[in-house]
PDB file of N, CA and C in Angstrom:
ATOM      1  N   UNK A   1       0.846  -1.184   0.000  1.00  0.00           N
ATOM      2  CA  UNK A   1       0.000   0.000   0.000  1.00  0.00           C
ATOM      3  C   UNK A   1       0.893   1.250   0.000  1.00  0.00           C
ATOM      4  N   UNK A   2       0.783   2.060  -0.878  1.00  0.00           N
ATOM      5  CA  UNK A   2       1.507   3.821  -1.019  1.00  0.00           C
ATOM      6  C   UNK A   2       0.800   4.679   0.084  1.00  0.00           C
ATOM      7  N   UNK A   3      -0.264   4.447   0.424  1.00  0.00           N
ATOM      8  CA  UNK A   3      -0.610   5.736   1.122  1.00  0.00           C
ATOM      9  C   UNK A   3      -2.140   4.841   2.068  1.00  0.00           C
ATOM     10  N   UNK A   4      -2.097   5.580   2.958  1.00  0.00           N
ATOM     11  CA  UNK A   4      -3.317   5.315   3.916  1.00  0.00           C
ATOM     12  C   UNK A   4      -4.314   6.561   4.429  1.00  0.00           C
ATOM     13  N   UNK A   5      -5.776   6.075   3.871  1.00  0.00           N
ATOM     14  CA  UNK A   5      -6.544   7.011   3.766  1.00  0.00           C
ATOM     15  C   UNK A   5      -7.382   7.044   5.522  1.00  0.00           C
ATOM     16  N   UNK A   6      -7.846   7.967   6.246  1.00  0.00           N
ATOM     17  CA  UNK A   6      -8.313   8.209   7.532  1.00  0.00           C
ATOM     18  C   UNK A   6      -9.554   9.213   7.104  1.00  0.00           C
ATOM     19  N   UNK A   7     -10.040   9.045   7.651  1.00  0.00           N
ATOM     20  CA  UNK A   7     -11.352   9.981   7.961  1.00  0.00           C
ATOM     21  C   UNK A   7     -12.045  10.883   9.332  1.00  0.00           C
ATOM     22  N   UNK A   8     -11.941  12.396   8.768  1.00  0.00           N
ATOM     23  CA  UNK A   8     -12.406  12.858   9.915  1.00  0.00           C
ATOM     24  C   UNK A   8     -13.307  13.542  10.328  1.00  0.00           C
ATOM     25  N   UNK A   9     -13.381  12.692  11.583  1.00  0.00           N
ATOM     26  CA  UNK A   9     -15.122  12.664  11.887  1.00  0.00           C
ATOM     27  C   UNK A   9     -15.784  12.287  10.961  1.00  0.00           C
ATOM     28  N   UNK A  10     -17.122  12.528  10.676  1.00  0.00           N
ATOM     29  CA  UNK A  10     -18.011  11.535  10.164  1.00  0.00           C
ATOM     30  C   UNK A  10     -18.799  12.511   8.866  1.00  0.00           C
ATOM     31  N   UNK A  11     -18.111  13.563   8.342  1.00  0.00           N
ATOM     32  CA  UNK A  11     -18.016  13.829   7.235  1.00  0.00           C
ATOM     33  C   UNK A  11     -18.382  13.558   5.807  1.00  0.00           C
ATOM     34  N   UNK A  12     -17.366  12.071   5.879  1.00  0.00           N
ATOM     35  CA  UNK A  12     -17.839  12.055   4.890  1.00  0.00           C
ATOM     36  C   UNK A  12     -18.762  10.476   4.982  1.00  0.00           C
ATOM     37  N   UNK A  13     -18.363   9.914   5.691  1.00  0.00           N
ATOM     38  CA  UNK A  13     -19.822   8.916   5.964  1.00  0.00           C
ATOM     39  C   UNK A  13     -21.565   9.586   5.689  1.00  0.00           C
ATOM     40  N   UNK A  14     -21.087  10.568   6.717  1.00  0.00           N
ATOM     41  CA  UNK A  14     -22.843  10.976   6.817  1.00  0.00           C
ATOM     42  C   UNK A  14     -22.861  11.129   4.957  1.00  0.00           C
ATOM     43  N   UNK A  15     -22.391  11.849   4.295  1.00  0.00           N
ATOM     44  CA  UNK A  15     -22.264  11.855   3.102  1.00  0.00           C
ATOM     45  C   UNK A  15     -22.740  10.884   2.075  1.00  0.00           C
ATOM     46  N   UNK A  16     -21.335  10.030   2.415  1.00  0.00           N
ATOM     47  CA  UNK A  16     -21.088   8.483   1.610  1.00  0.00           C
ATOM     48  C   UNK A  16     -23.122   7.788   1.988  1.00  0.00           C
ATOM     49  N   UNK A  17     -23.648   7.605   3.049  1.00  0.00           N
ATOM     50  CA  UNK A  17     -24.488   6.643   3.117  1.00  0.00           C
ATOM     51  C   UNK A  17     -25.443   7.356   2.660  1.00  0.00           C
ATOM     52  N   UNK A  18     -25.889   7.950   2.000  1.00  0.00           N
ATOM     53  CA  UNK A  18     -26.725   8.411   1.283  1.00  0.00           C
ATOM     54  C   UNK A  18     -26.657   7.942  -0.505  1.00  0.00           C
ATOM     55  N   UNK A  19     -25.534   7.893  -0.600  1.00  0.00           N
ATOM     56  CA  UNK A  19     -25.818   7.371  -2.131  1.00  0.00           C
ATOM     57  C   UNK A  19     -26.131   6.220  -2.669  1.00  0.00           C
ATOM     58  N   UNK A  20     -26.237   6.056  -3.557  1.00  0.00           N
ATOM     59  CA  UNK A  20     -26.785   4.720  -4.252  1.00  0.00           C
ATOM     60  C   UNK A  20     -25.309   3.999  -4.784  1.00  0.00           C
ATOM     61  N   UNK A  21     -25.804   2.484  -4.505  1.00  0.00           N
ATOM     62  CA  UNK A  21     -24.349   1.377  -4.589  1.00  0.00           C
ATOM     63  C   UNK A  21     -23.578   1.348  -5.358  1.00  0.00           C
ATOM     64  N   UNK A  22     -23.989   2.252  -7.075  1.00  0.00           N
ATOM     65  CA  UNK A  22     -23.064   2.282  -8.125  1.00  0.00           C
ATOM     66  C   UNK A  22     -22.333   4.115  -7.581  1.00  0.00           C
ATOM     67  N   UNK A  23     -22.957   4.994  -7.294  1.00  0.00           N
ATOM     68  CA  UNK A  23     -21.537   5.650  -6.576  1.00  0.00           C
ATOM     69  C   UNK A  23     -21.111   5.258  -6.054  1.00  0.00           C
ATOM     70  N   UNK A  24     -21.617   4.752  -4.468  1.00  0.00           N
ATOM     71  CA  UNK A  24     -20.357   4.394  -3.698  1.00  0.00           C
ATOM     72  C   UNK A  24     -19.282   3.355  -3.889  1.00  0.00           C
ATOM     73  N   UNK A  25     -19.396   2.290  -4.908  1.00  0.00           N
ATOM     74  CA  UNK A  25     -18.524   1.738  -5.922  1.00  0.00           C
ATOM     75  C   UNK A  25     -17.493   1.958  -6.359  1.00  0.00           C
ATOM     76  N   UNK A  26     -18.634   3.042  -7.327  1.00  0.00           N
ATOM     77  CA  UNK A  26     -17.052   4.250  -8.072  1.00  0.00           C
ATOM     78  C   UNK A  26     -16.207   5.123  -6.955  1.00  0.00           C
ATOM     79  N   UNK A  27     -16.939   5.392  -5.699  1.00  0.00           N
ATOM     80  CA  UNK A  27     -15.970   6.365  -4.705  1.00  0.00           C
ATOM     81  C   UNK A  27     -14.987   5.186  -4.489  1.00  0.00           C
ATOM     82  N   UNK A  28     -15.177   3.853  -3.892  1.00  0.00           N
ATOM     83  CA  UNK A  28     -14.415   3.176  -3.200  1.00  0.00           C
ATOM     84  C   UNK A  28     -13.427   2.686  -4.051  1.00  0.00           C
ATOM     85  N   UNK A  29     -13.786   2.946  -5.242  1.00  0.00           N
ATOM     86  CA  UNK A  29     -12.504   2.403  -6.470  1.00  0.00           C
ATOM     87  C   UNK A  29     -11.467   3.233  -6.582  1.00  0.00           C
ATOM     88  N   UNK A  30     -12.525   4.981  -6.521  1.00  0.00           N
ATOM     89  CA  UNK A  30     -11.003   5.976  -6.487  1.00  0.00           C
ATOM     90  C   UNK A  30     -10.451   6.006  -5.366  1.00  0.00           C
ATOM     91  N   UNK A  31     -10.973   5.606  -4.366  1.00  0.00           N
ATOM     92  CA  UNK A  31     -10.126   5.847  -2.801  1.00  0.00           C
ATOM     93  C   UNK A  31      -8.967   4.802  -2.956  1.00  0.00           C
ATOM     94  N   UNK A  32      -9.309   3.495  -2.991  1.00  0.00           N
ATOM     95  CA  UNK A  32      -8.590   2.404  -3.295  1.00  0.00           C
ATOM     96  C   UNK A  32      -7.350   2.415  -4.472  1.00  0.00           C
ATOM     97  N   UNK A  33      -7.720   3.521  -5.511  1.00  0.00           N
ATOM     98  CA  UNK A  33      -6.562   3.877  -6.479  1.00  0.00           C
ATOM     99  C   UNK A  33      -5.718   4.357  -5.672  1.00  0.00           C
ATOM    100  N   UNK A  34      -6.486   5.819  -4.478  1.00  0.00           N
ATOM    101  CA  UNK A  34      -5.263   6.558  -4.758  1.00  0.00           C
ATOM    102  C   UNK A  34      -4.510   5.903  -3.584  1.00  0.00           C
ATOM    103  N   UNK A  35      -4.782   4.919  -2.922  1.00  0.00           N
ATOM    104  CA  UNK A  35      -4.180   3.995  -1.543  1.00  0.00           C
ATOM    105  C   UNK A  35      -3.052   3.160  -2.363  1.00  0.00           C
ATOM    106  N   UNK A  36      -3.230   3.017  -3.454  1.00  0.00           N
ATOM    107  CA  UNK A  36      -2.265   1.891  -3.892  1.00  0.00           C
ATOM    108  C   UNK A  36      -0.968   2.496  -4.935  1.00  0.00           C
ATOM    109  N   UNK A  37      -1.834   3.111  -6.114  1.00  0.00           N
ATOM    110  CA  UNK A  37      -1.179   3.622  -6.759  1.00  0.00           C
ATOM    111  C   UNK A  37       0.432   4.714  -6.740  1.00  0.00           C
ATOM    112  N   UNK A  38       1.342   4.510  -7.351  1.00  0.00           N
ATOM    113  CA  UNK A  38       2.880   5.261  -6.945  1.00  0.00           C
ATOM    114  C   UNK A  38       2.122   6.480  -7.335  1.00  0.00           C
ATOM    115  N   UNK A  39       1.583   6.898  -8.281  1.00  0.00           N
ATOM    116  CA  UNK A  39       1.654   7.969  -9.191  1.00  0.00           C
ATOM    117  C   UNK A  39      -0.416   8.336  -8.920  1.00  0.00           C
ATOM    118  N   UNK A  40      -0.476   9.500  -8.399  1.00  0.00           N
ATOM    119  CA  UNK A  40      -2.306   9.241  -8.596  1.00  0.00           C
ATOM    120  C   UNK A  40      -1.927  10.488  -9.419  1.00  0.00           C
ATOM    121  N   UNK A  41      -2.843  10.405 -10.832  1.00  0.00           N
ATOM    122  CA  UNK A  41      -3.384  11.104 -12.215  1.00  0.00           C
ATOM    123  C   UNK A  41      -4.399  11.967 -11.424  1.00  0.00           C
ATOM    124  N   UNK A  42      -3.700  13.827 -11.983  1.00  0.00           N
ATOM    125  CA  UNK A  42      -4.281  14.784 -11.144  1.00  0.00           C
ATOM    126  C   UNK A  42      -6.564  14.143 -11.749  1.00  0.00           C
ATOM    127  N   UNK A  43      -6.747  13.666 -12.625  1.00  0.00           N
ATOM    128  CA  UNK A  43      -7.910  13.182 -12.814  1.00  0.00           C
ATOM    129  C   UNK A  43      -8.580  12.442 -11.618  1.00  0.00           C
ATOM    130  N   UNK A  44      -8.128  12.279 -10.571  1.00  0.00           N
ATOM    131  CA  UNK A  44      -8.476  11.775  -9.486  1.00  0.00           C
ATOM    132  C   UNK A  44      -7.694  12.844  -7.950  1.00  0.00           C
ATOM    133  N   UNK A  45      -6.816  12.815  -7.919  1.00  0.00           N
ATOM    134  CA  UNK A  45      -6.577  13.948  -6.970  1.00  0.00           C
ATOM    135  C   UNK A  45      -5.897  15.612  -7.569  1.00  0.00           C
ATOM    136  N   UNK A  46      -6.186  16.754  -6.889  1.00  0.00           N
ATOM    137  CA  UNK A  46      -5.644  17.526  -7.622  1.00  0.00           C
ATOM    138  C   UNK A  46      -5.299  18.583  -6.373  1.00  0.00           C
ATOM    139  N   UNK A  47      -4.392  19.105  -6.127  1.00  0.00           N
ATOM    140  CA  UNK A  47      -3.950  20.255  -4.940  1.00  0.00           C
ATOM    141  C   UNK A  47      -4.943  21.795  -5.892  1.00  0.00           C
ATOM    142  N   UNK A  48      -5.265  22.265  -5.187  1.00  0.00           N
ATOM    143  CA  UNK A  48      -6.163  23.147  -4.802  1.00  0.00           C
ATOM    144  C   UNK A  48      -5.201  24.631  -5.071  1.00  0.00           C
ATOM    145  N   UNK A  49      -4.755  25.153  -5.618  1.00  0.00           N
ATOM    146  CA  UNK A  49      -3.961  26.540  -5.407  1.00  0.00           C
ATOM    147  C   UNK A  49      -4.637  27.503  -4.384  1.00  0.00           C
ATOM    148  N   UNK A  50      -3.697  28.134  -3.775  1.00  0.00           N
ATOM    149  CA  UNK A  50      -4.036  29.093  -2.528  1.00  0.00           C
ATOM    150  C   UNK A  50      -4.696  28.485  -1.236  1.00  0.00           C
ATOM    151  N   UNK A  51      -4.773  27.253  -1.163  1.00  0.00           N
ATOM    152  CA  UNK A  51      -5.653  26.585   0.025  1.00  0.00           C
ATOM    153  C   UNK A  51      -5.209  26.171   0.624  1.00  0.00           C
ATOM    154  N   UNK A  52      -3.287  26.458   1.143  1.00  0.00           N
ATOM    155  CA  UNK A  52      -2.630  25.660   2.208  1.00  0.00           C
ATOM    156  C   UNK A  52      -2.517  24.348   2.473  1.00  0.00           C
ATOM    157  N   UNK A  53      -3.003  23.530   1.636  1.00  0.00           N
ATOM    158  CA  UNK A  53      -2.076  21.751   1.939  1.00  0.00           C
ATOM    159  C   UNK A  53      -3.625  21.403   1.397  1.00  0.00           C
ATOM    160  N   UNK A  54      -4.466  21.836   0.820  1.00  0.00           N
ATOM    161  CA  UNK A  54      -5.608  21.076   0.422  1.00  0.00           C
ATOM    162  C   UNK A  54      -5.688  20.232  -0.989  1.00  0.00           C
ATOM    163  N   UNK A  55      -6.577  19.303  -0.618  1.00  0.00           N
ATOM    164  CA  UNK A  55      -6.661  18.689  -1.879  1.00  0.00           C
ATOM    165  C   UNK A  55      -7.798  18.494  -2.666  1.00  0.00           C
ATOM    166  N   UNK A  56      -8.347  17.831  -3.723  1.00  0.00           N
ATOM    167  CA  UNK A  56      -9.686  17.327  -3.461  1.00  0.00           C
ATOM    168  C   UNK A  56      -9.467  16.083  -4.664  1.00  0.00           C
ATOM    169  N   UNK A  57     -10.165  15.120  -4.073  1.00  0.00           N
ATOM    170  CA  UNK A  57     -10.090  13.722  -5.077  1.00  0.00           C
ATOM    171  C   UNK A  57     -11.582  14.019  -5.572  1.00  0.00           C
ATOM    172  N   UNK A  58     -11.568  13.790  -6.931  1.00  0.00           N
ATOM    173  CA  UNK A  58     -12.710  13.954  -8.061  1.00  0.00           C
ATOM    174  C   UNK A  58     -13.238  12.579  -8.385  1.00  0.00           C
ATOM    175  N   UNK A  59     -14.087  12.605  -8.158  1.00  0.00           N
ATOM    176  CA  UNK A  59     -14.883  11.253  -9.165  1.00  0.00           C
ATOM    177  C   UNK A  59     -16.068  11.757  -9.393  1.00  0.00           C
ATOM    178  N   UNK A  60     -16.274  11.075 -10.717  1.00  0.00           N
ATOM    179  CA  UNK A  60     -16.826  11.267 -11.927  1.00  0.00           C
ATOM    180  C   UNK A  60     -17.936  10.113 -11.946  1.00  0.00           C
ATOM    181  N   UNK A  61     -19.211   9.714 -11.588  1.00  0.00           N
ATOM    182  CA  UNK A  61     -19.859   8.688 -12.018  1.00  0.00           C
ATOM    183  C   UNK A  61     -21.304   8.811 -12.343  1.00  0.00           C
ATOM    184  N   UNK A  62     -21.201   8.532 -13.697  1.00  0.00           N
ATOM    185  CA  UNK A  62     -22.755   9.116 -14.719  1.00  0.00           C
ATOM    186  C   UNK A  62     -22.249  10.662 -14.998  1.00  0.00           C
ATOM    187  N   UNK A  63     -23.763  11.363 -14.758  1.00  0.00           N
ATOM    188  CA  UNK A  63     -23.087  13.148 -15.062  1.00  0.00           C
ATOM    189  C   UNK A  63     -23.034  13.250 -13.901  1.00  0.00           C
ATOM    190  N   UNK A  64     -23.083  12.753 -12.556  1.00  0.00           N
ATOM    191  CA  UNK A  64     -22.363  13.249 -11.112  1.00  0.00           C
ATOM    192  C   UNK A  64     -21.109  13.232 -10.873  1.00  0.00           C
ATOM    193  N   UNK A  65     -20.757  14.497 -10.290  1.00  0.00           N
ATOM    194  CA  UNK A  65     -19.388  14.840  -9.812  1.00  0.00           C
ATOM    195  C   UNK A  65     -19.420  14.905  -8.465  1.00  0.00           C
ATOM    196  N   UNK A  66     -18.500  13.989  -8.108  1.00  0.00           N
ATOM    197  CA  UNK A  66     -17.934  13.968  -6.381  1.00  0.00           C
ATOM    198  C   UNK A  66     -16.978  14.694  -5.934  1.00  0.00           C
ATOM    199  N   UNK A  67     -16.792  15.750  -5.312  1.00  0.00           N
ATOM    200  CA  UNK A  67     -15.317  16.019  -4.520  1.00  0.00           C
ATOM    201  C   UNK A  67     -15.398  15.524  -3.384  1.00  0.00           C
ATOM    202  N   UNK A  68     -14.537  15.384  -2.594  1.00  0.00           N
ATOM    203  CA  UNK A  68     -13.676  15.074  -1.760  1.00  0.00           C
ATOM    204  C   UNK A  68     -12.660  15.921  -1.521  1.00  0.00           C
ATOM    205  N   UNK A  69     -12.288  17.064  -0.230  1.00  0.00           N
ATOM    206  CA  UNK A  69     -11.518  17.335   0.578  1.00  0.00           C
ATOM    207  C   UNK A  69     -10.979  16.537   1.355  1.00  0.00           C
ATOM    208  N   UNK A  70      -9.376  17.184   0.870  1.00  0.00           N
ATOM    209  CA  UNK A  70      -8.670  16.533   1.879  1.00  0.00           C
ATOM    210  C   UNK A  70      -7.268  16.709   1.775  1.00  0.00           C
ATOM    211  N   UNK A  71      -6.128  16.678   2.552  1.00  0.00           N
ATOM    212  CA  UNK A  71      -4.999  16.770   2.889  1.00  0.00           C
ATOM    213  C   UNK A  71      -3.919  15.853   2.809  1.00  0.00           C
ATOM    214  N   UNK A  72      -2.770  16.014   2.730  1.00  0.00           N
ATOM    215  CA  UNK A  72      -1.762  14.929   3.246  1.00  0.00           C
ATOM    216  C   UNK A  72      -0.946  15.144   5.291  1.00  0.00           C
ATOM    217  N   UNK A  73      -0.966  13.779   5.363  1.00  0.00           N
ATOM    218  CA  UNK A  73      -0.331  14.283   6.744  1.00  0.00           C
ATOM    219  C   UNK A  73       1.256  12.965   6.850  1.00  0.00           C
ATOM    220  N   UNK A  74       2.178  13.570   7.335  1.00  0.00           N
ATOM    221  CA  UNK A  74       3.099  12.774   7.467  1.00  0.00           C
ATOM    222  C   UNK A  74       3.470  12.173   6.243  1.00  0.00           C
ATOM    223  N   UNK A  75       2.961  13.081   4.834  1.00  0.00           N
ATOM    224  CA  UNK A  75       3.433  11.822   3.766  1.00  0.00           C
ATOM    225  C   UNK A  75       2.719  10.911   3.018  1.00  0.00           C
ATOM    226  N   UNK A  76       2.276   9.620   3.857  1.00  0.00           N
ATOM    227  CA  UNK A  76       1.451   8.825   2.951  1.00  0.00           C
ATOM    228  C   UNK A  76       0.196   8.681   3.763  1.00  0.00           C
ATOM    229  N   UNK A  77      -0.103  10.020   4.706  1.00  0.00           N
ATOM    230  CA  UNK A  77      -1.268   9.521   5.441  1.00  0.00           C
ATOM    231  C   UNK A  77      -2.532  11.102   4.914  1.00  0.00           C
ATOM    232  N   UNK A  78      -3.440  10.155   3.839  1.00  0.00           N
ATOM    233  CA  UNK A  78      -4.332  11.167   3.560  1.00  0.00           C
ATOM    234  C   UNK A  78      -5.449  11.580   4.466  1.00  0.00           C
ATOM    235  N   UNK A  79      -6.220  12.469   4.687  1.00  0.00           N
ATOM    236  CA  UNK A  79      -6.963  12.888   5.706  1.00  0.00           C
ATOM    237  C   UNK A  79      -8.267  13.081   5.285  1.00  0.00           C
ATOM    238  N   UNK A  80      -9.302  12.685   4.854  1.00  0.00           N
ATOM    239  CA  UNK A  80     -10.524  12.747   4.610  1.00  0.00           C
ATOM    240  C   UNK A  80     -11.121  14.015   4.821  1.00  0.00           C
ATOM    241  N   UNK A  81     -11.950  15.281   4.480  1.00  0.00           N
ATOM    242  CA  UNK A  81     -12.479  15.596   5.389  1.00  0.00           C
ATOM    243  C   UNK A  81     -14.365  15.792   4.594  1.00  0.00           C
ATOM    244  N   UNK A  82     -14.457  17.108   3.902  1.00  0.00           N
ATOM    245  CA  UNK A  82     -16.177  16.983   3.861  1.00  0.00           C
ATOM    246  C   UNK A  82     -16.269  16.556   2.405  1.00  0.00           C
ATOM    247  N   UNK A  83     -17.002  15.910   1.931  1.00  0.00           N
ATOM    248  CA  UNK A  83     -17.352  15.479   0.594  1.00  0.00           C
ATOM    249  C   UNK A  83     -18.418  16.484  -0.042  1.00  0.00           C
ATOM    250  N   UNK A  84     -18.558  16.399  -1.302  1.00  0.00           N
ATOM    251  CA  UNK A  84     -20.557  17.393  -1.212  1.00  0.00           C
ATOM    252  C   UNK A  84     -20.380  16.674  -3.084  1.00  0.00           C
ATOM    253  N   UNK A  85     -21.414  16.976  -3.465  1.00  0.00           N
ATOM    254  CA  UNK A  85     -22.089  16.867  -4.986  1.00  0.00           C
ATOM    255  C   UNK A  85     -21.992  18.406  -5.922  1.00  0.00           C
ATOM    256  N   UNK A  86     -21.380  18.040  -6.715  1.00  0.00           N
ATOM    257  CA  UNK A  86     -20.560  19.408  -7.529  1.00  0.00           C
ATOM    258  C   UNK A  86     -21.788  19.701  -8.372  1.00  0.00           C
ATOM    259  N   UNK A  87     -22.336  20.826  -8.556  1.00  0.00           N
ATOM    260  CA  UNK A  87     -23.695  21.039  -9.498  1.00  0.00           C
ATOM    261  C   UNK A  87     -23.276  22.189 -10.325  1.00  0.00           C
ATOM    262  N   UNK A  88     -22.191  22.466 -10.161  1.00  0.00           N
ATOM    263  CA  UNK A  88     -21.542  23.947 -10.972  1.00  0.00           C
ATOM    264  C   UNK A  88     -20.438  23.558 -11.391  1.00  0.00           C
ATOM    265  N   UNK A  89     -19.842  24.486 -12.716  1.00  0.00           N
ATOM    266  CA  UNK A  89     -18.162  24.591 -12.552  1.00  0.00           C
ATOM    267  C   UNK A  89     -17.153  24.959 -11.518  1.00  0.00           C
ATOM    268  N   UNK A  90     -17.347  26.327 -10.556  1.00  0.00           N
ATOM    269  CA  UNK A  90     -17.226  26.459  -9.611  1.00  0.00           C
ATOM    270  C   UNK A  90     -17.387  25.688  -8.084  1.00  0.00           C
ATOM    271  N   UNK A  91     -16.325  25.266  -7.581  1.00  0.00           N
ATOM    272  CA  UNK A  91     -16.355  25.052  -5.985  1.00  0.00           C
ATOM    273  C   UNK A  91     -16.827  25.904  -5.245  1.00  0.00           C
ATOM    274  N   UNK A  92     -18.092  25.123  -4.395  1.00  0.00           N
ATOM    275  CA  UNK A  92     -18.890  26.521  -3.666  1.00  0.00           C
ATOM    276  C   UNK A  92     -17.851  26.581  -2.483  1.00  0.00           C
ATOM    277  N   UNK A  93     -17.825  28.475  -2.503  1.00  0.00           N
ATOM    278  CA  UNK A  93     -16.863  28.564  -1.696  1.00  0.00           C
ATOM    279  C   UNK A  93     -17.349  28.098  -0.037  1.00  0.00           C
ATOM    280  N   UNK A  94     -18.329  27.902   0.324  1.00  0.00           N
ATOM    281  CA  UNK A  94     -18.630  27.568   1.803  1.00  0.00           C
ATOM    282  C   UNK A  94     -18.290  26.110   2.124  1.00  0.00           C
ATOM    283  N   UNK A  95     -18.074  25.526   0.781  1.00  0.00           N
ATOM    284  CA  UNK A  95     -17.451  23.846   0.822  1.00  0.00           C
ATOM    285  C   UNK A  95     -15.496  24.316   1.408  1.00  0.00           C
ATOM    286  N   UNK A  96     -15.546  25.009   0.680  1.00  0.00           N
ATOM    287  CA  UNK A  96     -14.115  25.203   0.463  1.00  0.00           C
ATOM    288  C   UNK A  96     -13.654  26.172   2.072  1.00  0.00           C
ATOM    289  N   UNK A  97     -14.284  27.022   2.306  1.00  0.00           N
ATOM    290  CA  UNK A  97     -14.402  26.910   3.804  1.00  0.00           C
ATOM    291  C   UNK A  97     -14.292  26.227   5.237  1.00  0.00           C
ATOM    292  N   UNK A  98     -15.213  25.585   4.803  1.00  0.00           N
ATOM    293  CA  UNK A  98     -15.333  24.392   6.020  1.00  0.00           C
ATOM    294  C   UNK A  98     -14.660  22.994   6.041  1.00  0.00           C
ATOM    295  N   UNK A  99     -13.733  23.337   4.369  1.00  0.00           N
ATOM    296  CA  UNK A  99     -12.633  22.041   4.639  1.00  0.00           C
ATOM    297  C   UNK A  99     -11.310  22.470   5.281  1.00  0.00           C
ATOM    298  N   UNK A 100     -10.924  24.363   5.083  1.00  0.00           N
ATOM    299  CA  UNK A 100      -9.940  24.531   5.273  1.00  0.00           C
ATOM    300  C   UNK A 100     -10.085  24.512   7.127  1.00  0.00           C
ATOM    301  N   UNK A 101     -11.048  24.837   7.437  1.00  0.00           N
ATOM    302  CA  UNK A 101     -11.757  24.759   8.918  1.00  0.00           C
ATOM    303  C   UNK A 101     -11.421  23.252  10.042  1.00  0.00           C
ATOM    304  N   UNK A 102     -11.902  22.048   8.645  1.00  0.00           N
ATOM    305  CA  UNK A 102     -11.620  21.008   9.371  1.00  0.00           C
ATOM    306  C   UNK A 102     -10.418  20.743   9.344  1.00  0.00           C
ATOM    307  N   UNK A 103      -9.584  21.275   8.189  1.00  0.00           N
ATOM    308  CA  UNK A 103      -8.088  21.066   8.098  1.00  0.00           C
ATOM    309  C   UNK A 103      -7.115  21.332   9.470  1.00  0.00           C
ATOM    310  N   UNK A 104      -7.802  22.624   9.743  1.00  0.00           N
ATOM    311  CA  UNK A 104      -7.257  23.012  11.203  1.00  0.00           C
ATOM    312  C   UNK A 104      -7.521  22.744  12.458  1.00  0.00           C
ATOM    313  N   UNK A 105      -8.809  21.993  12.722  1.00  0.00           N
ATOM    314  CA  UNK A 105      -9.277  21.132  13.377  1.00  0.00           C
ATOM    315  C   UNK A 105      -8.510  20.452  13.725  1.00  0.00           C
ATOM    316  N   UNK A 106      -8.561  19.511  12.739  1.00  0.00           N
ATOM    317  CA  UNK A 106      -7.636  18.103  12.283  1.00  0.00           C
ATOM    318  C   UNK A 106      -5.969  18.650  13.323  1.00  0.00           C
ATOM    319  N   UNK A 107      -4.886  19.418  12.412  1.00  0.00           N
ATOM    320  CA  UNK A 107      -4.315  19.994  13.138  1.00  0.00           C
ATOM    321  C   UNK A 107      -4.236  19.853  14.617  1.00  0.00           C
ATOM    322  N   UNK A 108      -4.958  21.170  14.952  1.00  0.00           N
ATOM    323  CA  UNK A 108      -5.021  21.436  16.297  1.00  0.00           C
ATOM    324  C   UNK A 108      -5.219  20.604  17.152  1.00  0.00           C
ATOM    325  N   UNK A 109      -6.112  19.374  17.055  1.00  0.00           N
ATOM    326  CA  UNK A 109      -6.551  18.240  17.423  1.00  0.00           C
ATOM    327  C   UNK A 109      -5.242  17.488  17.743  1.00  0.00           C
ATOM    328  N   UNK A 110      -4.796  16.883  16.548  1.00  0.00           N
ATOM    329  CA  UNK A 110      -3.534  16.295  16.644  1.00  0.00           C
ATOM    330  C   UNK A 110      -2.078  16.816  17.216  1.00  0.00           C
ATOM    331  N   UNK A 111      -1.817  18.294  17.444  1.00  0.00           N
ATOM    332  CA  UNK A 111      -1.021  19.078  18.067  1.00  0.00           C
ATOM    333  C   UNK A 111      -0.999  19.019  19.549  1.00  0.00           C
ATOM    334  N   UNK A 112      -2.721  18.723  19.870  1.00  0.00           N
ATOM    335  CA  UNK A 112      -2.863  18.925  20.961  1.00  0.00           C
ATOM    336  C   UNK A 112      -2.511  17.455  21.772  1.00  0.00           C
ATOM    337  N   UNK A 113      -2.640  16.369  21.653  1.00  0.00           N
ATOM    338  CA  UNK A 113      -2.648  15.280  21.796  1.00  0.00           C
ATOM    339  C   UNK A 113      -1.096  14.713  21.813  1.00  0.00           C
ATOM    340  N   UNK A 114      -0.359  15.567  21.220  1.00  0.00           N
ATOM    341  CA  UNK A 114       1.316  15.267  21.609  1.00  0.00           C
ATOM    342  C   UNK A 114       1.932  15.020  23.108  1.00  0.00           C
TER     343      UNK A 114
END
């Protein structure tokens, strides 16, 4: 395994169990790529410009678009945080908000616990 994916808080569960079995399929195939794969194709993860260590993994299934926020920590340890359903070209910025939010969470959380 290249990398190990974590989840925080319940994000993206509450999320994930709402969809129907052929998304969550296609999510668990790209999660599982980018866990294994040396090289993940920005077509599945892509760094975010101006957003301090953010990321977001894309999937694509039917005409639905998935993002996924999320981070690297230590390297090969990715950090889950809010998922949502893309209905624009634009990332709504209140998504993009409340990931950089949990980002620091996440953080602070783990800072604190040293």
């Amino acid at each position: 395994m290249e990398r190990k994916i974590i989840f925080y808080e319940n994000h993206f569960f509450d999320f994930f169990s709402k969809l129907d079995i052929k998304a969550k399929n296609k999510i668990k195939y790209v999660l599982e790529l980018i866990e294994q794969v040396p090289k993940i194709p920005k077509k599945f993860l892509k760094h975010l410009s101006g957003s301090k260590g953010l990321y977001e993994i894309r999937v694509k299934h039917q005409s639905n678009i998935f993002r996924i926020f999320c981070c690297f920590d230590e390297g090969k340890l990715i950090v889950l945080f809010n998922p949502f359903h893309k209905k624009t070209n634009k990332t709504p910025k209140a998504e993009l908000k409340k990931a950089a939010q949990l980002r620091k969470q996440y953080f602070n959380q783990k800072n604190n616990n040293k």
